[in-house]
Protein backbone atom coordinates (compact mmCIF):
# COMPACT_ATOMS: atom_id res chain seq x y z
CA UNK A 1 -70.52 -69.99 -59.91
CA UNK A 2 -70.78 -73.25 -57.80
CA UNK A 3 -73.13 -73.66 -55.13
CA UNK A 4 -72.29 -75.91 -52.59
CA UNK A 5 -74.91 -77.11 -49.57
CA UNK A 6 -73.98 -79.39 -46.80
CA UNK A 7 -76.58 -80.30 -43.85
CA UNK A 8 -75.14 -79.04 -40.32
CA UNK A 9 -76.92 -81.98 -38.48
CA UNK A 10 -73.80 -83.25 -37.58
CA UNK A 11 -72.64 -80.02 -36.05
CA UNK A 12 -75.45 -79.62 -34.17
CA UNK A 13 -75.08 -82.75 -32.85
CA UNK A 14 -71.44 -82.25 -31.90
CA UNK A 15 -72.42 -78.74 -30.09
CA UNK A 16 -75.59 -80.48 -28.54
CA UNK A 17 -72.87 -82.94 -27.11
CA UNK A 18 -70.64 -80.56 -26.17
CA UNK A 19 -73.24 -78.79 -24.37
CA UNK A 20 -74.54 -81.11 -22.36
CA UNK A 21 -70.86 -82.75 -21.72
CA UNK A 22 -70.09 -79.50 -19.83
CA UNK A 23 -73.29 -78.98 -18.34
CA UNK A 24 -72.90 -82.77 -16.86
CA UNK A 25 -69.27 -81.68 -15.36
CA UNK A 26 -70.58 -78.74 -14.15
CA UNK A 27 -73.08 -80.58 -12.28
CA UNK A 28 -70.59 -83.15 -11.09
CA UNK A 29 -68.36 -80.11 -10.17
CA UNK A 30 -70.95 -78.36 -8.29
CA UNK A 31 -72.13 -81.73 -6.54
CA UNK A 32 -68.31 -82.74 -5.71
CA UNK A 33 -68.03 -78.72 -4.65
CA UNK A 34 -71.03 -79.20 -2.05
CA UNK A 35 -70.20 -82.64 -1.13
CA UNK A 36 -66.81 -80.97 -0.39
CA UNK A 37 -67.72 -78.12 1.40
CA UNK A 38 -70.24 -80.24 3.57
CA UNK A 39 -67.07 -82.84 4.40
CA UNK A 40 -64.50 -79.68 5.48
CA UNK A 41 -67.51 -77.59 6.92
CA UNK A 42 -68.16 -80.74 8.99
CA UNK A 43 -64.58 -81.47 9.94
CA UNK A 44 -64.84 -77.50 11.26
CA UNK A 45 -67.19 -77.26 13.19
CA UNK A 46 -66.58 -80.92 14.93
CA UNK A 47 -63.16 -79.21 15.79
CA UNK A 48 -64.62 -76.10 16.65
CA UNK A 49 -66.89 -78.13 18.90
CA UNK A 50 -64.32 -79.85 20.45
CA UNK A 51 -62.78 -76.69 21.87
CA UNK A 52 -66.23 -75.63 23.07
CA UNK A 53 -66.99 -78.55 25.04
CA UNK A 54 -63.39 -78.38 26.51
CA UNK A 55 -64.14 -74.63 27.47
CA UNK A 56 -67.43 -75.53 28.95
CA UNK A 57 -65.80 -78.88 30.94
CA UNK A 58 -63.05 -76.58 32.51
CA UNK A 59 -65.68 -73.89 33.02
CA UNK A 60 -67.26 -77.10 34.94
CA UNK A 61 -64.19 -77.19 37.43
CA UNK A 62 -62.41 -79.87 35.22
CA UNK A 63 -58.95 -78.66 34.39
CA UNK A 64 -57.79 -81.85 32.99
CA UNK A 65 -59.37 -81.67 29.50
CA UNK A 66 -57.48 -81.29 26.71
CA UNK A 67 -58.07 -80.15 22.98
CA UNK A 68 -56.15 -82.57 20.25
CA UNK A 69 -54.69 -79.82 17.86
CA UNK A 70 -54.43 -82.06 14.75
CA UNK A 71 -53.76 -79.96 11.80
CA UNK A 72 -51.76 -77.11 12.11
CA UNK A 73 -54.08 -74.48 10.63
CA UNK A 74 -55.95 -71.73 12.24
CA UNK A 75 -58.11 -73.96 13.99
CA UNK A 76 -55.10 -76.16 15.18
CA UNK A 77 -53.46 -72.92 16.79
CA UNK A 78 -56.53 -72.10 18.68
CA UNK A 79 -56.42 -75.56 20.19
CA UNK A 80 -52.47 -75.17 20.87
CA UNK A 81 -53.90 -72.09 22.19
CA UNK A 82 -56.03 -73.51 24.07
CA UNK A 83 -54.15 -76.22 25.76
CA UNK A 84 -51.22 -73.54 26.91
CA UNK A 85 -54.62 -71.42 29.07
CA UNK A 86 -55.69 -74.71 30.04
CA UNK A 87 -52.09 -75.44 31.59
CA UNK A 88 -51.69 -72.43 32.73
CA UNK A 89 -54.93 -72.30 34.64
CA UNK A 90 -53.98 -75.97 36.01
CA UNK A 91 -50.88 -74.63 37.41
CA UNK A 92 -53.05 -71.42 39.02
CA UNK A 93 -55.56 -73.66 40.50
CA UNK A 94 -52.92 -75.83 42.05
CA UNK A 95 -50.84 -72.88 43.65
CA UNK A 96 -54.10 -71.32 44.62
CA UNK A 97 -55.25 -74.52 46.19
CA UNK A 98 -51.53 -75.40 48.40
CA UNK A 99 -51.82 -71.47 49.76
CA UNK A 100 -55.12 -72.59 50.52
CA UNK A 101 -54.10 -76.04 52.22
CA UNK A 102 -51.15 -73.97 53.90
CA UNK A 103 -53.72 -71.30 54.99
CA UNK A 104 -56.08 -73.68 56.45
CA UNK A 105 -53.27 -76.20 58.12
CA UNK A 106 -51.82 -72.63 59.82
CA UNK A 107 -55.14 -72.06 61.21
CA UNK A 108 -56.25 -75.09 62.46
CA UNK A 109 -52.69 -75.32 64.17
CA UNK A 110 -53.02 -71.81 65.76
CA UNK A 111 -53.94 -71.97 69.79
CA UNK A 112 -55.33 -69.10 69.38
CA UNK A 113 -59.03 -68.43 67.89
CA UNK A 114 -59.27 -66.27 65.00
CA UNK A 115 -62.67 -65.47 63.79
CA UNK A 116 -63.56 -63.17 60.47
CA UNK A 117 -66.40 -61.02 60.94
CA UNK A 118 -68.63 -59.41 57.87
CA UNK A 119 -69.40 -55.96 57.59
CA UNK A 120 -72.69 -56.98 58.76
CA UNK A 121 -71.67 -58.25 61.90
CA UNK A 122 -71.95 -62.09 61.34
CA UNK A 123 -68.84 -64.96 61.44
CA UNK A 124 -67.96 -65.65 58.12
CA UNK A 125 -64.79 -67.91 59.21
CA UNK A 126 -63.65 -69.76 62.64
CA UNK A 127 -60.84 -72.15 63.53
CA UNK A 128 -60.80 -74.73 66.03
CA UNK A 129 -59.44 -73.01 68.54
CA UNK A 130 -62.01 -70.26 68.52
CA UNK A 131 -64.86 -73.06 69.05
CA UNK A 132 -63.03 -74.90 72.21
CA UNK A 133 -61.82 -71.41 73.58
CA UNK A 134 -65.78 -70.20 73.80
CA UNK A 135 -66.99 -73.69 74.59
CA UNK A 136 -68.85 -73.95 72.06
CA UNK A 137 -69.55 -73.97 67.67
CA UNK A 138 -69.77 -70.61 65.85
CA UNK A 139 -71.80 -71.22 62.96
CA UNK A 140 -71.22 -69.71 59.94
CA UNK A 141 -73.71 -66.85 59.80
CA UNK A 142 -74.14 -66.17 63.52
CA UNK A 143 -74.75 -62.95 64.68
CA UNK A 144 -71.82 -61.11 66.51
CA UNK A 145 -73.76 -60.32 69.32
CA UNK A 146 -75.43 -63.93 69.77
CA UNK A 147 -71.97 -65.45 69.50
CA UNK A 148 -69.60 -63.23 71.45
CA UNK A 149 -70.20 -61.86 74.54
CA UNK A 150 -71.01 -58.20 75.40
CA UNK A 151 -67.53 -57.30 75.95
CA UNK A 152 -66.50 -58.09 72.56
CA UNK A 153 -69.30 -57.43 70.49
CA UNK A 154 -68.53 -53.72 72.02
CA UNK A 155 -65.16 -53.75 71.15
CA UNK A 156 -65.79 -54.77 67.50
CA UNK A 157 -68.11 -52.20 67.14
CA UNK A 158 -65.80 -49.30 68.32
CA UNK A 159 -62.98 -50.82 65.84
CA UNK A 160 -64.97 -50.55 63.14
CA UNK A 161 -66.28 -46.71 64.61
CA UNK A 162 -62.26 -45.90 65.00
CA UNK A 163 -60.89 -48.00 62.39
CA UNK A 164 -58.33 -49.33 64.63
CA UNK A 165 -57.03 -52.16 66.73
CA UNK A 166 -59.33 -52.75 70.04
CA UNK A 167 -58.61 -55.57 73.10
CA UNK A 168 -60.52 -56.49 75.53
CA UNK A 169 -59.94 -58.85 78.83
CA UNK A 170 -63.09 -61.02 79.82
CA UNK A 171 -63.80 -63.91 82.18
CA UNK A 172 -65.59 -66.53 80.26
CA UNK A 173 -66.56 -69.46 82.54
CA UNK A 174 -63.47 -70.87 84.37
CA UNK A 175 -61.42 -69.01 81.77
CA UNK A 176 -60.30 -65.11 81.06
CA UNK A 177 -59.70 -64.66 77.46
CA UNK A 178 -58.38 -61.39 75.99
CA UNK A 179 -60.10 -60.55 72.56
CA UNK A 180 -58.15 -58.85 69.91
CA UNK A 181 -59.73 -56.84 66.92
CA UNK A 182 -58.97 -54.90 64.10
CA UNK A 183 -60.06 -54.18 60.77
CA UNK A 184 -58.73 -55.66 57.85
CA UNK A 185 -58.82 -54.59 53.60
CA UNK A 186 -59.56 -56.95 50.94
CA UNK A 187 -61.88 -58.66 49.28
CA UNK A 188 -62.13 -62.22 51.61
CA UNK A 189 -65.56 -62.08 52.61
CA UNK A 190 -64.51 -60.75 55.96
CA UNK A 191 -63.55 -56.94 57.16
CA UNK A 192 -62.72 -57.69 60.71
CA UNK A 193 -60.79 -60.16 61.96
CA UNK A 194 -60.94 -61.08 66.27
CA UNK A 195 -58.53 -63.32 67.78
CA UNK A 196 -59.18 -64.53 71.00
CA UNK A 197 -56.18 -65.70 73.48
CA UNK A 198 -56.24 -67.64 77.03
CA UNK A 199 -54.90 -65.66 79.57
CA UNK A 200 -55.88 -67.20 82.47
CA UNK A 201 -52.37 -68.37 83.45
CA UNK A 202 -51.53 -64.67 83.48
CA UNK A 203 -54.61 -63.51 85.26
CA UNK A 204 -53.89 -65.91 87.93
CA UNK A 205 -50.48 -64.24 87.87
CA UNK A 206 -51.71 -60.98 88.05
CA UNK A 207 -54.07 -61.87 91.01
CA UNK A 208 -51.44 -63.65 92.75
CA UNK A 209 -49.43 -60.80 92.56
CA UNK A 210 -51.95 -58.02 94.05
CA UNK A 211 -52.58 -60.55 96.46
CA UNK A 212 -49.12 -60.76 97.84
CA UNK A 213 -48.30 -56.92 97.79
CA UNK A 214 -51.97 -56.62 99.81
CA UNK A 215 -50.93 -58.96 101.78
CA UNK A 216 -47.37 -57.77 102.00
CA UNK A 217 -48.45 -54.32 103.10
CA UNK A 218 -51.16 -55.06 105.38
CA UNK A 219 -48.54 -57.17 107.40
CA UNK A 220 -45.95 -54.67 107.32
CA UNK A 221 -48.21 -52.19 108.55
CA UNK A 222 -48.44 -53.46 112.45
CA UNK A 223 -44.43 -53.12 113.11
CA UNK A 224 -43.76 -50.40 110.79
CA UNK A 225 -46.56 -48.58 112.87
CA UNK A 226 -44.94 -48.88 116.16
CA UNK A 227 -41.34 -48.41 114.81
CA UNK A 228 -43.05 -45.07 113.55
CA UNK A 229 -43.97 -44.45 117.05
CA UNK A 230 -40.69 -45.43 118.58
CA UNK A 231 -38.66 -43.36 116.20
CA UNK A 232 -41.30 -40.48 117.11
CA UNK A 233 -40.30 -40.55 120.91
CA UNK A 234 -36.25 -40.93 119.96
CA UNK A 235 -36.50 -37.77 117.79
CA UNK A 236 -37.97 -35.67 120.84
């Protein structure tokens, strides 16, 4: 029998070296893993953020913004996304806002006043024409009965009671103005509208008119009177 020994320094060595050779990647690996994660979580969340101040600058009234997509992942759809709502919702505004312009141009152009009145019985909404028909600015917020006469105030009233159309024909200084109302659905801050028209060229019309069949009648009276009387005496 032979018995051969051989130290294992060397071995250990080599395993020692081994060992801390892959314990030294595995810290490199974990470091360039964190360093890695920190870079992309980063990049994220800066995109991320970039959407979220967009959303908060067009919740601001700013429809202009705009969220570069950049790479076309997950995060880049949500900005495409995001740019298409922001487009549309340009294109909304800007149809919203010419009916508006076209709204307000018709009713500043209208010669006749049109005034909305609340539920509550205050002017939510005047034209022009309303203000230089009554002689005078409706605030916004003026009680019905403070800003209209009696007449009207009354007719507003029973429209909202009946739930129908009411008019009314008032003198109003050197004017006589016939005031329109009726209800009206919705949700525009308003549920009656009144629209107030000059009619004093027809009034004077209309009093001309009774004045020349009074007139008329009282003059024919006289001769029709004694032609009565002489076709009285001719039939006996």
């Amino acid at each position: 029998a032979v018995l051969l020994l051989a130290p294992l320094d060397d071995v250990d060595q080599a395993v020692a070296s081994v060992r801390s050779q892959l314990l030294l990647a595995a810290a490199l690996a974990l470091l360039v893993s964190l360093v890695a994660s920190l870079l992309v979580s980063s990049l994220i969340a800066r995109r991320l953020k970039r959407i979220e101040a967009s959303a908060e600058t067009i919740a601001g009234g700013d429809l202009s913004v705009t969220v570069p997509v950049g790479l076309e992942d997950e995060i880049g759809q949500l900005g495409r996304s995001f740019n298409v709502m922001a487009e549309r919702l340009r294109n909304a505004f800007s149809q919203v806002e010419l009916e508006k312009d076209r709204a307000e141009i018709l009713l500043n152009d209208l010669s006749e006043g049109v005034i909305g009145i609340s539920a509550d019985g205050r002017v939510t909404i005047t034209n022009p024409a309303a203000a230089e028909l009554l002689g005078r600015d409706l605030p916004i917020g003026a009680e019905l009965g403070r800003a209209f006469p009696y007449d009207v105030a009354s007719i507003w009233y029973e429209s909202r009671r009946a739930g129908d159309v009411q008019d009314v024909v008032f003198v109003h200084g050197e004017r006589t103005l016939e005031a329109l109302t009726y209800p009206v659905g919705g949700e525009a801050g308003f549920t009656s509208i009144i629209v107030l028209r000059d009619v004093t060229a027809q009034a004077k019309l209309e009093h001309a008119r009774r004045d020349f069949i009074a007139n008329a009648s009282h003059e024919f009276k006289t001769p029709l009177f004694s032609l009565a009387g002489f076709l009285e005496i001719l039939d006996e």
